[in-house]
Protein backbone atom coordinates (compact mmCIF):
# COMPACT_ATOMS: atom_id res chain seq x y z
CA UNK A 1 -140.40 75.80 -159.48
CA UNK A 2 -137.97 76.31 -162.56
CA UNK A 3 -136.09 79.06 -161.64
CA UNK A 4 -133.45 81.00 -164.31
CA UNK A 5 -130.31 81.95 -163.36
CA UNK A 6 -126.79 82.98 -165.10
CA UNK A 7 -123.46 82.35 -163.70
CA UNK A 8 -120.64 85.30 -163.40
CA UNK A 9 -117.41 84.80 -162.15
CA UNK A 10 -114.52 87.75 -161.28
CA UNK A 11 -111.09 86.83 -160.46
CA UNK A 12 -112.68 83.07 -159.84
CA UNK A 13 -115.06 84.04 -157.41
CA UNK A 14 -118.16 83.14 -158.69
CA UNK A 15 -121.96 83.75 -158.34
CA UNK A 16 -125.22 83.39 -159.77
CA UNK A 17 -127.52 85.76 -160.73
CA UNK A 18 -131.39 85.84 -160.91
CA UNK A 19 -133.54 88.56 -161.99
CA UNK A 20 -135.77 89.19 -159.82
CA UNK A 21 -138.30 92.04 -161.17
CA UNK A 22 -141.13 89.98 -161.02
CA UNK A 23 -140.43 88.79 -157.33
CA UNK A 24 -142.00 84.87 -158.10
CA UNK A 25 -138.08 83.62 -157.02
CA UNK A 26 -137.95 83.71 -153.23
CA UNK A 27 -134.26 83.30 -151.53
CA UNK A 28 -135.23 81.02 -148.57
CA UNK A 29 -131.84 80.15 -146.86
CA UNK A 30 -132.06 76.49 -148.43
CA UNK A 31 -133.30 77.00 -151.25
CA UNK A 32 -129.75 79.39 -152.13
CA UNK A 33 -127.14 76.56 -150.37
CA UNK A 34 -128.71 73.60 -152.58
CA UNK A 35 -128.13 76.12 -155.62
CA UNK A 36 -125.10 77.30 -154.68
CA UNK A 37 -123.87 73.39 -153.16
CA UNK A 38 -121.06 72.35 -156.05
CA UNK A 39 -121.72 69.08 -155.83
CA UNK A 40 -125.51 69.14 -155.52
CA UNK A 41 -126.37 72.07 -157.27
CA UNK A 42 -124.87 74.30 -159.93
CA UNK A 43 -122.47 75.73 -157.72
CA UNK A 44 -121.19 78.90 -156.43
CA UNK A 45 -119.26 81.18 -154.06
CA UNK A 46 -123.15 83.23 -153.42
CA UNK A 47 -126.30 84.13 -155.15
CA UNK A 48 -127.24 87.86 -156.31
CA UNK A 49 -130.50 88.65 -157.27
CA UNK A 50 -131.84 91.84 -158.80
CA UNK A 51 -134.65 94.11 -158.43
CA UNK A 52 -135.00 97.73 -159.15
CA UNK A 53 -136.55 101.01 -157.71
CA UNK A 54 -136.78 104.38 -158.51
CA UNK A 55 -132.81 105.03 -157.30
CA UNK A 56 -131.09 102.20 -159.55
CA UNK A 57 -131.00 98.08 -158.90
CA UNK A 58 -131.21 96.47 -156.37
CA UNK A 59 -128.95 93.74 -155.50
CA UNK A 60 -129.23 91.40 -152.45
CA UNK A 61 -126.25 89.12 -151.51
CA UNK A 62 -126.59 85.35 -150.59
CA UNK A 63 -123.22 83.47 -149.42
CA UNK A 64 -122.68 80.29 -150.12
CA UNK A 65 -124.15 78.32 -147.11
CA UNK A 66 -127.51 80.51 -147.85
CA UNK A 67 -127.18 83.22 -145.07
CA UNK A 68 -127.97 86.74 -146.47
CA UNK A 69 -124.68 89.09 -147.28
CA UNK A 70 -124.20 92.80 -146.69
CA UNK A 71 -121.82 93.39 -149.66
CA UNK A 72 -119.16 91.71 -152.10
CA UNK A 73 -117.45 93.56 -153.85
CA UNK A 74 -116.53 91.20 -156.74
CA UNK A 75 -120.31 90.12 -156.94
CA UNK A 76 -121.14 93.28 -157.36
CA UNK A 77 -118.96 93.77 -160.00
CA UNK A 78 -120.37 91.13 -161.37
CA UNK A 79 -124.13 92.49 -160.86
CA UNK A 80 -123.00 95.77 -162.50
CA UNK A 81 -122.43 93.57 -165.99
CA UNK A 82 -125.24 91.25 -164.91
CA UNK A 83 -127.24 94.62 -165.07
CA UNK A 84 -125.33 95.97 -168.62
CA UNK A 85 -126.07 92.70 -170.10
CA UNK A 86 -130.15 92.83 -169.40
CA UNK A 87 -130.06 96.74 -170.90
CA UNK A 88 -130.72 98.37 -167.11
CA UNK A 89 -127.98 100.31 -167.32
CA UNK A 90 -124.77 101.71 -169.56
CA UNK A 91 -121.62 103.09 -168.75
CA UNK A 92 -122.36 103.58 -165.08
CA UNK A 93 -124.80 101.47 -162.86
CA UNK A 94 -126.11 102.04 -159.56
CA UNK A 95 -126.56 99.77 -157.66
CA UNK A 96 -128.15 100.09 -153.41
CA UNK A 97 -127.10 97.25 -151.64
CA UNK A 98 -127.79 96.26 -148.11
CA UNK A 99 -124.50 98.36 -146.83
CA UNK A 100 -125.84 101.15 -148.57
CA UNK A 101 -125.58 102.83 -152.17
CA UNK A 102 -122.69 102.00 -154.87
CA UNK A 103 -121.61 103.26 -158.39
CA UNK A 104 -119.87 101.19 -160.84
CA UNK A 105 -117.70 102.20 -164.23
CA UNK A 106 -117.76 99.76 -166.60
CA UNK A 107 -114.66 100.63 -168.05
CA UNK A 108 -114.81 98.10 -170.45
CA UNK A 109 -117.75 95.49 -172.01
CA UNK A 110 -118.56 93.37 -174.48
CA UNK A 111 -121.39 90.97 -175.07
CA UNK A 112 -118.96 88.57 -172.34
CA UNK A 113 -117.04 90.59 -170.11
CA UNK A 114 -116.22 93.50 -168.84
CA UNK A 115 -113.76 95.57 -166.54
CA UNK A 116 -115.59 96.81 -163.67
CA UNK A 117 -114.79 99.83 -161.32
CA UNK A 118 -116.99 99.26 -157.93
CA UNK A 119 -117.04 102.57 -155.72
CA UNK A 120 -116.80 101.08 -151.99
CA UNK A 121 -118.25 102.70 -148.77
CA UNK A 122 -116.17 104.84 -146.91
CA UNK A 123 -114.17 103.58 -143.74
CA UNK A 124 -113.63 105.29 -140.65
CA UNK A 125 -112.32 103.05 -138.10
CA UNK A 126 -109.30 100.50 -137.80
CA UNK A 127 -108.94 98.58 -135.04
CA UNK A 128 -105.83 96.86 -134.64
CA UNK A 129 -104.86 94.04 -131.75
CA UNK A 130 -101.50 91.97 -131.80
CA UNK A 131 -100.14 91.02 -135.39
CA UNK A 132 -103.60 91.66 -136.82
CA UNK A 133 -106.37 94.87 -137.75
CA UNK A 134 -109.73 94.68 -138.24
CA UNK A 135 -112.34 97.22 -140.50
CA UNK A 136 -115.05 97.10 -142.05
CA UNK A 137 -115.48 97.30 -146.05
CA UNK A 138 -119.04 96.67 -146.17
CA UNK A 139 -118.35 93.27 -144.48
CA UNK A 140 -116.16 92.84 -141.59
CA UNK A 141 -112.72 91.83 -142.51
CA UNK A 142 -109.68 90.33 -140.34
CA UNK A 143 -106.33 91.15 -142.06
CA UNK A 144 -102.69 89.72 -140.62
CA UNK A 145 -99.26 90.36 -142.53
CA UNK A 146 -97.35 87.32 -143.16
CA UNK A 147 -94.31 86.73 -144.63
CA UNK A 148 -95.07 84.07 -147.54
CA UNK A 149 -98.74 83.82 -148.03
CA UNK A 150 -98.47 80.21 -150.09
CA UNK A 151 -97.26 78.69 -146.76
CA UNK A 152 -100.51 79.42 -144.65
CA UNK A 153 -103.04 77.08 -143.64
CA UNK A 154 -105.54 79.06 -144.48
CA UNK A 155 -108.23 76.81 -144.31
CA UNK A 156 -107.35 75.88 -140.50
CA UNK A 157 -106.61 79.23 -139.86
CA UNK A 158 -109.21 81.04 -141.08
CA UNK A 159 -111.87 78.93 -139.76
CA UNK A 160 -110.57 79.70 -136.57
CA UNK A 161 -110.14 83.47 -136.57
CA UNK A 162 -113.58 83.34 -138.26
CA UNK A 163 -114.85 81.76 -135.18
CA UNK A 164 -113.29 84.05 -132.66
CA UNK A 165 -116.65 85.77 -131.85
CA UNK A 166 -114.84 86.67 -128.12
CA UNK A 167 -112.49 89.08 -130.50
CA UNK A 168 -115.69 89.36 -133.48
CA UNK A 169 -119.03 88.55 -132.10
CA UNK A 170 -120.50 88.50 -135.75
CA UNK A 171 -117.87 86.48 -137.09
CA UNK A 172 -115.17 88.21 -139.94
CA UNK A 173 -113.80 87.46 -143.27
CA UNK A 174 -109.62 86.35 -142.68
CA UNK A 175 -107.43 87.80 -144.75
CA UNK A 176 -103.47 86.67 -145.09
CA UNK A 177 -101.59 89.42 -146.79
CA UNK A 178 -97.93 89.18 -148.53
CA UNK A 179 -96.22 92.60 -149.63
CA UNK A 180 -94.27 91.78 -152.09
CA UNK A 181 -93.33 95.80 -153.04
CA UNK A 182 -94.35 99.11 -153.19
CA UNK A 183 -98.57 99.39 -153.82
CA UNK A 184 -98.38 95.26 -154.76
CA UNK A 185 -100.06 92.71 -152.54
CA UNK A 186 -100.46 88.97 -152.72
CA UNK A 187 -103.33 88.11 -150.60
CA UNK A 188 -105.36 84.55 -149.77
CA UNK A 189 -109.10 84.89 -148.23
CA UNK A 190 -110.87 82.87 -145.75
CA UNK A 191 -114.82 83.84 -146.59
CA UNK A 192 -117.65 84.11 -143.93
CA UNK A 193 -120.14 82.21 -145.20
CA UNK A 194 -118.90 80.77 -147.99
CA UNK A 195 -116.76 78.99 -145.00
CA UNK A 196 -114.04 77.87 -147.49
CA UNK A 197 -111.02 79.49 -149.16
CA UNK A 198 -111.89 81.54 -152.57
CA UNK A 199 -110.14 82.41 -155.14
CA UNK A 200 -110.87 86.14 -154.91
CA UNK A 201 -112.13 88.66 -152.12
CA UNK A 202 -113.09 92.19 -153.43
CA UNK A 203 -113.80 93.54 -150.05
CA UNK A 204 -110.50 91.89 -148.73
CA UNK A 205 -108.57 93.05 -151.37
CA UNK A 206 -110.15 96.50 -149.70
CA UNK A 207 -109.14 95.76 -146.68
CA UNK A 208 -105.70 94.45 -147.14
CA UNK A 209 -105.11 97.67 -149.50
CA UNK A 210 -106.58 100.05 -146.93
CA UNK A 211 -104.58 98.43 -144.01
CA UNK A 212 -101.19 98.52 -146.08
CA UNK A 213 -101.18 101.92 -146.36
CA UNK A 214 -102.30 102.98 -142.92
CA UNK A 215 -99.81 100.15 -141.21
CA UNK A 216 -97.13 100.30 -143.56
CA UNK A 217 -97.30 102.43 -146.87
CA UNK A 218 -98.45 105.50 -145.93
CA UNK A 219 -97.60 107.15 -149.76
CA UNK A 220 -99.11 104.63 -151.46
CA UNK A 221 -102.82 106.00 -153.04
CA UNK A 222 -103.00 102.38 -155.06
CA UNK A 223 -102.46 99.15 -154.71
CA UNK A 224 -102.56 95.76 -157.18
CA UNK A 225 -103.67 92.75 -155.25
CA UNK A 226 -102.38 89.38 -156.53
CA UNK A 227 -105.11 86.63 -155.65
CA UNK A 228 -105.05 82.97 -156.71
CA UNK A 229 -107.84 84.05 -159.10
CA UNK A 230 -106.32 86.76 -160.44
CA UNK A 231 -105.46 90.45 -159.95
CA UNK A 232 -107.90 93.07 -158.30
CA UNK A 233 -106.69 97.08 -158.18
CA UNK A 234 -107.77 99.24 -155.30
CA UNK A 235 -107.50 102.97 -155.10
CA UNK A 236 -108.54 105.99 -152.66
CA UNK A 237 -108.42 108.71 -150.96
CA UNK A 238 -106.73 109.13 -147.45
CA UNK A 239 -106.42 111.60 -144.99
CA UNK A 240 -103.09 111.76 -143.10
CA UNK A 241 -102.74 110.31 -139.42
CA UNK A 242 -106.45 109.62 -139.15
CA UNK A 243 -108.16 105.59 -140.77
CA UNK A 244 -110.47 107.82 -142.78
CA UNK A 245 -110.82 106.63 -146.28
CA UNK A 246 -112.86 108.29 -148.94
CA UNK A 247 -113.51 107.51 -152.78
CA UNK A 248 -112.53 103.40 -152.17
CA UNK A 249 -112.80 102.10 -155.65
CA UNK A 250 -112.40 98.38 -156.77
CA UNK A 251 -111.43 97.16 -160.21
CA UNK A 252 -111.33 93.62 -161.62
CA UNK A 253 -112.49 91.31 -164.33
CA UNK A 254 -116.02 90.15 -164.70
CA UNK A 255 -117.24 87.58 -167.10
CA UNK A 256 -120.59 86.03 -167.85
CA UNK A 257 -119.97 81.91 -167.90
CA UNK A 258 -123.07 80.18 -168.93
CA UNK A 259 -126.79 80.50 -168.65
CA UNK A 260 -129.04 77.86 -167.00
CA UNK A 261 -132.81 76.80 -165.50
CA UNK A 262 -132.76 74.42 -162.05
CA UNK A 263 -136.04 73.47 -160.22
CA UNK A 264 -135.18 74.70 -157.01
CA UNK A 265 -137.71 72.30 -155.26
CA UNK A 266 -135.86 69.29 -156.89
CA UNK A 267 -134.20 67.98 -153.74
């Protein structure tokens, strides 16, 4: 079956994106890894497609190796443009996802790109162990301070944390963090399912933002996140002594790369 599709990327992670309101495309798990396979396929960090009902669109979230997503918060960033660019939606979209429902600000667009603001979930819980935290940003996400994040193995690493189902029984995104000052991160992601390094995490750059300022920066209501893709901004709401975080919001870069058609039963 030929099967449409347009490629986004933010910050270098990248996705495709299928409408979906007519339902004929059908995400087995491998029919998404052949189209998402960079050597096989067209290649990409996950697979978004979109419906809609009567609260917004819906957007459901494929990694990489095919497995189905909760969230990701740079994809749907990049759905929110996805969405602007088909006419669904203007200045704000809304998007329900399968951790529940999101608004995004698109701050700024053109017929391109755009700068997306992403409105996160709230988060209620921390965990913390030794050297590391855990929480939950609509996926779950490992997060260890280190002192130069360019020297980790983060491909050895990761996988291995990732793994650690005795400490994660669903298995977690790893993130390696680097403060390098006041509200500015540097930060390198091992991804769940895309079971590789990417260039950009939006729901680690969450996480590492959110864990700063309850481990470390307690004053800081902001934070710019260097990642190799780019730079992602995180801001929020917190109330003192407790992990409660309200109004999470996630802004970065989106841009639409190129449009295509693959027959997805072309193995």
């Amino acid at each position: 079956m030929q099967t449409q599709f347009v490629k986004y990327e933010g910050a270098g992670n990248d996705f495709l994106l299928i409408d979906n309101r007519s339902g004929r495309f059908v995400p087995e798990r491998g029919v998404v890894a052949r189209m998402c396979n960079r050597h096989r396929g067209v290649g990409a960090d996950g697979l978004m497609t979109l419906a809609e009902d009567a609260g917004g669109c819906v957007m459901r979230y494929f990694n990489a190796d095919g497995s189905e997503g909760e969230m990701c918060g740079n994809g749907a960033r990049c759905f929110s443009l996805f969405a602007h660019h088909l006419g669904l939606c203007g200045a704000e979209c809304r998007i329900r996802a399968a951790d529940g429902p999101h608004t995004a600000r698109l701050l700024e667009t053109d017929a391109a790109a755009g700068l997306i603001e992403l409105g996160m979930i709230d988060v209620a819980d921390i965990r913390c162990g030794e050297g590391w935290w855990f929480l939950n940003t609509g996926v779950p996400h490992y997060v260890e301070f280190v002192d130069q994040v360019d020297a980790v193995d983060v491909l050895t690493r990761g996988r291995a944390i990732r793994r650690d189902t005795a400490r994660f029984p669903a298995g977690t995104n790893v993130d390696f963090v680097e403060v390098t000052g006041e509200g500015t991160l540097r930060m390198r992601t091992y991804e769940r399912g895309v079971e590789n390094e990417t260039l950009a995490c939006g729901t680690g750059a969450t996480a590492a933002a959110l864990v700063t300022n309850f481990a470390l920066q307690p004053d800081a209501a902001s934070f710019r996140v260097g990642v190799p893709g780019g730079e992602l901004r995180v801001a929020f709401t917190h109330r003192p002594g407790t992990p409660n975080y309200t109004d999470i919001r996630l802004t970065g870069p989106a841009r639409r790369v190129f449009a295509g058609t693959i027959e997805v039963d072309n193995r």
